[in-house]
C-alpha atoms as a PDB file:
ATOM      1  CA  UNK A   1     107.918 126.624 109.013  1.00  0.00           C
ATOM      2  CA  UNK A   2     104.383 125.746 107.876  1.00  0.00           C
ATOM      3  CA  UNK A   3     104.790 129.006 105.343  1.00  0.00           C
ATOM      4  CA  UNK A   4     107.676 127.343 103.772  1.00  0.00           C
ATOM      5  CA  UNK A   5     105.762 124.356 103.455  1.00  0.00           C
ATOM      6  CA  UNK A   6     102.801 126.226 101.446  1.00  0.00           C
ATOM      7  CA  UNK A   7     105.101 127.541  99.666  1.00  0.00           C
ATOM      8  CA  UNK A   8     106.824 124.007  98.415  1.00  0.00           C
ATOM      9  CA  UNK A   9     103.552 122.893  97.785  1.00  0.00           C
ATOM     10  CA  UNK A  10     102.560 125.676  95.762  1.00  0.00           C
ATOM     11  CA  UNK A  11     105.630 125.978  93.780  1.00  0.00           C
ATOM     12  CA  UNK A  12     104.735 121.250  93.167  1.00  0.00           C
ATOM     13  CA  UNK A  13     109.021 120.887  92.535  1.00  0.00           C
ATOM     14  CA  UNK A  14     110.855 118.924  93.182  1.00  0.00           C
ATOM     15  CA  UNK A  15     113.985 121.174  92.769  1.00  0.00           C
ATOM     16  CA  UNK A  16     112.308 123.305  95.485  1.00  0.00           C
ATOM     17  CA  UNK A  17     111.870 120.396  97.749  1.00  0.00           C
ATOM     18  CA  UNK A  18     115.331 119.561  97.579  1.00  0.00           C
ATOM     19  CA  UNK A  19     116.854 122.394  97.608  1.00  0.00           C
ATOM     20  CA  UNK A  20     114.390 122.922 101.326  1.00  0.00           C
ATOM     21  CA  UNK A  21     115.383 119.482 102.418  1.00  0.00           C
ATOM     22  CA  UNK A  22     119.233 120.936 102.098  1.00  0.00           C
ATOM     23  CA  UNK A  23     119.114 123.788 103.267  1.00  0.00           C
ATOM     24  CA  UNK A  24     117.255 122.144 106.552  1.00  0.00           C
ATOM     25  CA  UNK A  25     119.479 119.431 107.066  1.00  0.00           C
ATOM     26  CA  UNK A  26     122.449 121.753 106.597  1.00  0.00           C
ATOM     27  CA  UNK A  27     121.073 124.197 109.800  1.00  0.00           C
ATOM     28  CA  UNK A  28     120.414 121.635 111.581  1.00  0.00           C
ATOM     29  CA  UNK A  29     123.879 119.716 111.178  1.00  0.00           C
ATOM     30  CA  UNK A  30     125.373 123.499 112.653  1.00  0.00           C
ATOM     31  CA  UNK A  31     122.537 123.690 115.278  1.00  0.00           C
ATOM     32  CA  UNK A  32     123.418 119.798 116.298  1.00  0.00           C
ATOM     33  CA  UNK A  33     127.188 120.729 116.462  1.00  0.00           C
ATOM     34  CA  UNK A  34     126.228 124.138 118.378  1.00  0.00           C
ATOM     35  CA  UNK A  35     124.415 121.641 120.981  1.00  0.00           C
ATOM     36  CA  UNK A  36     127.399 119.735 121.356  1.00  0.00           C
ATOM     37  CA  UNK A  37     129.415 122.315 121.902  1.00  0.00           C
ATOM     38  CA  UNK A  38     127.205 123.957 124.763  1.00  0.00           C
ATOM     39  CA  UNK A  39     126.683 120.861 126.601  1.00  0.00           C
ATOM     40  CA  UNK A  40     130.479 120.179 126.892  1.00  0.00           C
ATOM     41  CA  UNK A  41     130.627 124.034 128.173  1.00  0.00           C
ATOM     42  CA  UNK A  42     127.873 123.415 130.403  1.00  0.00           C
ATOM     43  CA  UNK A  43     129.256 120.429 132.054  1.00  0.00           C
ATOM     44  CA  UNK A  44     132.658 122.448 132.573  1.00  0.00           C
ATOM     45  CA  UNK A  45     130.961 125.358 134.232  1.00  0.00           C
ATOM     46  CA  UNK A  46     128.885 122.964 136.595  1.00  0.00           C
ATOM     47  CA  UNK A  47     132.014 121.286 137.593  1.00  0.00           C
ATOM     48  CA  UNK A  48     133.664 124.799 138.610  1.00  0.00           C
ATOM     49  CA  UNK A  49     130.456 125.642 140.056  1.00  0.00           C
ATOM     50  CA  UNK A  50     130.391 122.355 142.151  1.00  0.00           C
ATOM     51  CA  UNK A  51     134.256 123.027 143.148  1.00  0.00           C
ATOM     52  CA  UNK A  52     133.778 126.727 143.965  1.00  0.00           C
ATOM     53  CA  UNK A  53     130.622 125.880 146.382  1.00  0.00           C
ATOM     54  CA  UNK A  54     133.201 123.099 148.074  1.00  0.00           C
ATOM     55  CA  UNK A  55     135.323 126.200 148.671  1.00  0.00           C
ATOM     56  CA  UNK A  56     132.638 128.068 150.075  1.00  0.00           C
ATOM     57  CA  UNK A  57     131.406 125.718 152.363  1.00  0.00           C
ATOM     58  CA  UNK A  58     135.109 125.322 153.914  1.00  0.00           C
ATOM     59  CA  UNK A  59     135.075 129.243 154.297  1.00  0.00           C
ATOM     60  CA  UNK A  60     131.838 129.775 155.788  1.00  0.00           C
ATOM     61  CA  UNK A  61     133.127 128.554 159.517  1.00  0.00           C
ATOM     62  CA  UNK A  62     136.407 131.444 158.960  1.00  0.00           C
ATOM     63  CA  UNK A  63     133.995 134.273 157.648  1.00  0.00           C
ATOM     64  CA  UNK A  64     133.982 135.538 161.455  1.00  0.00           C
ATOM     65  CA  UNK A  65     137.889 136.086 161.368  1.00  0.00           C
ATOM     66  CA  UNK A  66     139.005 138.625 158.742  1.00  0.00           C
ATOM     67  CA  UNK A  67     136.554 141.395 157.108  1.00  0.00           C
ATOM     68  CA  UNK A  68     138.388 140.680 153.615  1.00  0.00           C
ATOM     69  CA  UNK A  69     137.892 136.908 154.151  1.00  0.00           C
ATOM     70  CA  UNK A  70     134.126 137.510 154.032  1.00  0.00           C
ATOM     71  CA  UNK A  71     134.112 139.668 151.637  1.00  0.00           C
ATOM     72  CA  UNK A  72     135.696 137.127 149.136  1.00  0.00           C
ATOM     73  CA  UNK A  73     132.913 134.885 150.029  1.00  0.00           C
ATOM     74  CA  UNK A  74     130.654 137.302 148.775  1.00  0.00           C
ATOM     75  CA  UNK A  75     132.235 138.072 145.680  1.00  0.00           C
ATOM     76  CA  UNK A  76     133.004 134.041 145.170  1.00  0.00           C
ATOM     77  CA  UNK A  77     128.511 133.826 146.309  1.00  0.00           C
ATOM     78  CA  UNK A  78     127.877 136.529 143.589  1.00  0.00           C
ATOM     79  CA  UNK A  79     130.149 135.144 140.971  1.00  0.00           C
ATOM     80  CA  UNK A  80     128.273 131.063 141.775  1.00  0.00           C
ATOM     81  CA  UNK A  81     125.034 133.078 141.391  1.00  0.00           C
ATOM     82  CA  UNK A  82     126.113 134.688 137.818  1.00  0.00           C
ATOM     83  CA  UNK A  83     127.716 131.203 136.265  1.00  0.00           C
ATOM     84  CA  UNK A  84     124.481 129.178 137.749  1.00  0.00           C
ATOM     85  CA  UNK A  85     122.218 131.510 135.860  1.00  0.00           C
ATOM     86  CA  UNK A  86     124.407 131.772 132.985  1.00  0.00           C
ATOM     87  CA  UNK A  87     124.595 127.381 133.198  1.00  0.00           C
ATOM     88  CA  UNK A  88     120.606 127.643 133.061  1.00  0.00           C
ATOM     89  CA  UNK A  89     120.667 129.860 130.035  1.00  0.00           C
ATOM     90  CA  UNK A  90     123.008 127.477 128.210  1.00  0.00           C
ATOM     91  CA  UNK A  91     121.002 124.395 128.777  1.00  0.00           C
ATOM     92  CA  UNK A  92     117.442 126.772 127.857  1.00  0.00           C
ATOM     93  CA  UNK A  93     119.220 127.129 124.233  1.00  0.00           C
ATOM     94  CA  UNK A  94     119.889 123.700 124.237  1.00  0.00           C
ATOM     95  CA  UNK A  95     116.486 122.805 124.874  1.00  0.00           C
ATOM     96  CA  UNK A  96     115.474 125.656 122.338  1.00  0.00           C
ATOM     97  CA  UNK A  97     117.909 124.298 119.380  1.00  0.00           C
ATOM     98  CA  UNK A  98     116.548 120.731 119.924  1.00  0.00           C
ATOM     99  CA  UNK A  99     113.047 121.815 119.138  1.00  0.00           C
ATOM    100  CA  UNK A 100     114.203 124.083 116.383  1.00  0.00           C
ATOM    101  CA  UNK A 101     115.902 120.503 114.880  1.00  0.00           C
ATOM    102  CA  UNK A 102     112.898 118.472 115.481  1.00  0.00           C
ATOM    103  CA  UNK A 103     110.744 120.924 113.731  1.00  0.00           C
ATOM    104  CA  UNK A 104     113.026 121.049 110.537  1.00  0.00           C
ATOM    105  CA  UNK A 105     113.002 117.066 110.812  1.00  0.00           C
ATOM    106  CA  UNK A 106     109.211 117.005 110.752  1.00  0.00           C
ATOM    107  CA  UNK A 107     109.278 119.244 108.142  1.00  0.00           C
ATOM    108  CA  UNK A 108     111.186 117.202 106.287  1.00  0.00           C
ATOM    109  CA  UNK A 109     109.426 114.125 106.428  1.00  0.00           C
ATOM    110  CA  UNK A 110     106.597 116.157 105.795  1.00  0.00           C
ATOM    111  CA  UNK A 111     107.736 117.223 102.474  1.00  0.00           C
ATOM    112  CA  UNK A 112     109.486 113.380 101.555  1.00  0.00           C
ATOM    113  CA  UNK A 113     105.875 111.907 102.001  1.00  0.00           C
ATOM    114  CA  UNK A 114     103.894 114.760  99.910  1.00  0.00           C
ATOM    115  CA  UNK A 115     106.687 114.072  96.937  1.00  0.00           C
ATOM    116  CA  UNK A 116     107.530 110.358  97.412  1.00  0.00           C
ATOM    117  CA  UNK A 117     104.619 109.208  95.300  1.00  0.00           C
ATOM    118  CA  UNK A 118     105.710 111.679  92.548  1.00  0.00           C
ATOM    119  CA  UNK A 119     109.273 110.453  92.777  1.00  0.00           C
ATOM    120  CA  UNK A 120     108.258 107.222  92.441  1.00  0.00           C
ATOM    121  CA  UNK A 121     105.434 107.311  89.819  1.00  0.00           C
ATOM    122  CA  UNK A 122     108.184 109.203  87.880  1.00  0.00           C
ATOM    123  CA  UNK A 123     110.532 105.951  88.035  1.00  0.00           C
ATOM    124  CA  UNK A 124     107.831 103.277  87.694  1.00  0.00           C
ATOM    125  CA  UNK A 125     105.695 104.579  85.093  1.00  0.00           C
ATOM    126  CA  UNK A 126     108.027 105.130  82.101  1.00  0.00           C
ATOM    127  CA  UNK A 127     109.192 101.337  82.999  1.00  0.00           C
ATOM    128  CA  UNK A 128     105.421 100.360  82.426  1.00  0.00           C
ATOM    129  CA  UNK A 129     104.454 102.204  79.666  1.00  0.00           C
ATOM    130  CA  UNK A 130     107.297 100.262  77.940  1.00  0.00           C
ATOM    131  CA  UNK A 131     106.549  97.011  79.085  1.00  0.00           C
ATOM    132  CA  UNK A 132     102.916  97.118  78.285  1.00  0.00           C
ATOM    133  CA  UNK A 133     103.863  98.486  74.677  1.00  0.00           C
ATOM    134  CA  UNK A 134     102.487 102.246  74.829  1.00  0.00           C
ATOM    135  CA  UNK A 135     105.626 103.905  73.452  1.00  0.00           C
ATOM    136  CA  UNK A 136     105.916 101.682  70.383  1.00  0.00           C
ATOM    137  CA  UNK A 137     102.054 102.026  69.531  1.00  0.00           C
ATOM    138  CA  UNK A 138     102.073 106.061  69.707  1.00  0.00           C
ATOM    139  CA  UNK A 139     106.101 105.779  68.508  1.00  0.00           C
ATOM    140  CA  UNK A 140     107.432 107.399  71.230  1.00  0.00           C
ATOM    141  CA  UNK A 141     111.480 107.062  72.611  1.00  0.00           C
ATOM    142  CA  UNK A 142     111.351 106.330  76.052  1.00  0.00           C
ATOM    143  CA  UNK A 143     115.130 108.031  76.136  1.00  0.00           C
ATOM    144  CA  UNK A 144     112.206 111.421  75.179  1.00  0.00           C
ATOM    145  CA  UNK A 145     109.567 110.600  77.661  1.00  0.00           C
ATOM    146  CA  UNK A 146     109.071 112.932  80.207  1.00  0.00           C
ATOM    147  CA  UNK A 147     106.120 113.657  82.260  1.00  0.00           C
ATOM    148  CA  UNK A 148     104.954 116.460  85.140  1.00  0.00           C
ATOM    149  CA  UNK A 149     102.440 115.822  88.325  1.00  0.00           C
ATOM    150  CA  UNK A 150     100.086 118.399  89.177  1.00  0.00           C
ATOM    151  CA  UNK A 151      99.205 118.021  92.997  1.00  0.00           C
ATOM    152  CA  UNK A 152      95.285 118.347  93.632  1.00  0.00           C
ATOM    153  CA  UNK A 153      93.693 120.891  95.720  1.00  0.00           C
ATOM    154  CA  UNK A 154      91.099 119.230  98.586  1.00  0.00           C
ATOM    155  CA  UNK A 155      91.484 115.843  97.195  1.00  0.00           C
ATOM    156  CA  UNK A 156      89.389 113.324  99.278  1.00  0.00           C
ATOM    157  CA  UNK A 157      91.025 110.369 101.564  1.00  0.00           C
ATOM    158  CA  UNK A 158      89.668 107.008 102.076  1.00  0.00           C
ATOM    159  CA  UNK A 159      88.108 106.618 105.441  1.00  0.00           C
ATOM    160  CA  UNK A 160      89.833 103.515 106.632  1.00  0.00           C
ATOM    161  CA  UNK A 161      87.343 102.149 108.283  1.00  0.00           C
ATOM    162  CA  UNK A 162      85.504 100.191 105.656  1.00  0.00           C
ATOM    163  CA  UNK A 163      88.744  99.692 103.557  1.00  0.00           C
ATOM    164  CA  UNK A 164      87.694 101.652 101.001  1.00  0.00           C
ATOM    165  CA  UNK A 165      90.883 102.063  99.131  1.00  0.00           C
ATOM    166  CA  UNK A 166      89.739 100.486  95.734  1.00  0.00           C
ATOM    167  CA  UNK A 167      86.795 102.036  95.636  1.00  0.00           C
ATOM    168  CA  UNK A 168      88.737 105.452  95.926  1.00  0.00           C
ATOM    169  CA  UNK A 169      90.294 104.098  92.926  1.00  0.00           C
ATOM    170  CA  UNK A 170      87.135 103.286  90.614  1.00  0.00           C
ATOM    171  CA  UNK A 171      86.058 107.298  91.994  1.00  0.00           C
ATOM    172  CA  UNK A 172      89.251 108.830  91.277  1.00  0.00           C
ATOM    173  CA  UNK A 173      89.392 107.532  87.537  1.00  0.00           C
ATOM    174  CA  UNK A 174      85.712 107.711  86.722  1.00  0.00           C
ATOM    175  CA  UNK A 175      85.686 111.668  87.935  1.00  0.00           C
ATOM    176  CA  UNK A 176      89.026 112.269  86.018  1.00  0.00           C
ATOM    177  CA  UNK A 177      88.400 110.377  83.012  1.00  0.00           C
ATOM    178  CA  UNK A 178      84.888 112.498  82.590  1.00  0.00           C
ATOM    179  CA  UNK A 179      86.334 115.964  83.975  1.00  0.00           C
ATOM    180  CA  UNK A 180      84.876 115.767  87.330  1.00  0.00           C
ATOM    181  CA  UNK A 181      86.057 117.954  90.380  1.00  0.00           C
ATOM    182  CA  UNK A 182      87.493 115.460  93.399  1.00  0.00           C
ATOM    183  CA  UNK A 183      86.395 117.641  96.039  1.00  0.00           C
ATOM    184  CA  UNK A 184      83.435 115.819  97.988  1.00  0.00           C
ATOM    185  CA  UNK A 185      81.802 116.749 101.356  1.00  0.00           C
ATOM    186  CA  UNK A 186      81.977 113.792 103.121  1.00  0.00           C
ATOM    187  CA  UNK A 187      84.710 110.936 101.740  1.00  0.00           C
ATOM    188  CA  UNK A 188      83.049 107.923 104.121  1.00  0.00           C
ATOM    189  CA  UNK A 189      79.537 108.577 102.471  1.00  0.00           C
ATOM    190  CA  UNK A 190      80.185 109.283  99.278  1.00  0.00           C
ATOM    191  CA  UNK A 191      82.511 105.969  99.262  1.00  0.00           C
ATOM    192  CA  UNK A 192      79.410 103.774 100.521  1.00  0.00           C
ATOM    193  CA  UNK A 193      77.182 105.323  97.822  1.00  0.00           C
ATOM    194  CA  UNK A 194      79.624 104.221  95.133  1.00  0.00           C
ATOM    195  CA  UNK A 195      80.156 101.053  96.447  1.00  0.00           C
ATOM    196  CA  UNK A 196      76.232 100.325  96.389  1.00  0.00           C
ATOM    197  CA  UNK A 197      76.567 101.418  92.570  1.00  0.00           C
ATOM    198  CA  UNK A 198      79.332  99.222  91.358  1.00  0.00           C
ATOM    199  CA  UNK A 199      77.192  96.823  93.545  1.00  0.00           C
ATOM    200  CA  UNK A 200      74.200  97.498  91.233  1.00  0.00           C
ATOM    201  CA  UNK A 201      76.392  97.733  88.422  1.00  0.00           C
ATOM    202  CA  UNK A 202      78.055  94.234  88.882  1.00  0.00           C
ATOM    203  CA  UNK A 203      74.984  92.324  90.070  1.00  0.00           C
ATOM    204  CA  UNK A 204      72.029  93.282  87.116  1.00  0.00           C
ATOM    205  CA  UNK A 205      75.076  93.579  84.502  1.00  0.00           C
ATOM    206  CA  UNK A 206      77.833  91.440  84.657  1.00  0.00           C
ATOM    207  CA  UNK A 207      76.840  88.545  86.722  1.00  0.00           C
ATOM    208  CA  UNK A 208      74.582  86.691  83.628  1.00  0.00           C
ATOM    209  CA  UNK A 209      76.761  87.533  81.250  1.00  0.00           C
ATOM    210  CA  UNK A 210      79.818  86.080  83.534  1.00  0.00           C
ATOM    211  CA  UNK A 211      77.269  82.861  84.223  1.00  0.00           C
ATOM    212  CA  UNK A 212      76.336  82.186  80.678  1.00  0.00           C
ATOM    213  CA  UNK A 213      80.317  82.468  79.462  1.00  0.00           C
ATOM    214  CA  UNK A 214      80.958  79.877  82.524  1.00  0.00           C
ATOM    215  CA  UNK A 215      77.903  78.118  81.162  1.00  0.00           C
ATOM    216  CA  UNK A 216      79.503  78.060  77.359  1.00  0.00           C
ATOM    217  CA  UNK A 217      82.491  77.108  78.171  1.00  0.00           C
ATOM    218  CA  UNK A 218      81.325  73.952  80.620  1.00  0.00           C
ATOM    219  CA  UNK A 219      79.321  73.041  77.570  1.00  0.00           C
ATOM    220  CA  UNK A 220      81.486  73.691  74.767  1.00  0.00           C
ATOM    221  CA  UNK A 221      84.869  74.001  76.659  1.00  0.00           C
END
């Protein structure tokens, strides 16, 4: 399961994905049925078991009377012991198929949340581009847009404990924008260092020239 995986990631399609996703959720609608279909034999063959040991329970005071007599118990004792055991096996798969199922279901979640902010991005940024006038400055149909994702290798996460999510951002597009690898050795520090800088940056850079416009425009305003 986690080769298949690689291998959706590696191939970064969403035809693959789907085409994964179906083939998953078509084994495990025959595995579900197969379940189904076990359990109902199951109960039957406890039910017979439960009846034949009522019959053997009535025989066991005669046994002492007639030689065949107890020698259909033990036939009727070896065939309980052979439909028991074959009951356990039964309910074994079950337990077997339902983990098989589960697995496929995790894998399939798996692969909805690697590709779900592709899918999206794909349906929200043409819409965007549009509104905010990019295809009429470079003169571009949106009917002809089309656009690819290319999923990074060891791309760092935010730590979550400093809420570091926008400051992920300013990283992300700063390292991009000037060709920088993403790869860092430890996310939580290097987040803190940049957050000191835009600190720095903000502070000595923007903060007179944001009080003198707020100065201006009490004066002049």
């Amino acid at each position: 399961m986690s080769q298949l995986y690689l291998f959706a990631l590696a191939a970064n399609s969403l035809l693959v994905k789907d085409m994964m996703v179906k083939l998953f959720e078509i084994n495990n609608e025959r595995d579900l049925r197969t379940v189904v279909d076990t359990y109902a034999m199951c109960q039957k063959l406890y039910a017979r078991c439960h009846e034949r040991q009522e019959q053997m329970s009535e025989m066991q005071s005669f046994l002492h009377v007639s030689t065949s007599l107890a020698e259909s118990y033990n036939l009727l004792e070896e065939l309980q012991d052979f439909k028991l055991e074959k009951c356990r096996d039964s309910m074994k798969s079950i337990s077997e198929t339902q983990l098989k199922v589960l697995k496929r279901l995790s894998f399939i979640a798996k692969l909805h949340r690697q590709y779900s902010f592709v899918v999206n991005g794909y349906e929200r940024l043409p819409v965007i581009l549009e509104g905010a006038k990019v295809f009429d400055k470079k003169g571009i149909h949106p009917s002809d847009y089309t656009i690819s994702f290319k999923l990074a290798d060891n791309v760092p996460k935010q730590g979550g404990i400093y809420g570091d999510c926008g400051v992920w951002v300013c990283i992300f597009l700063y390292r991009l924008a000037h060709g920088l690898s993403l790869d860092v050795e430890d996310p939580i520090d290097v987040a803190l260092a940049y957050r000191e800088k835009m600190v720095h940056l903000f502070f000595y850079h923007k903060v007179d020239k944001c009080a003198a416009d707020l100065r201006a425009h009490d004066l002049f305003g």
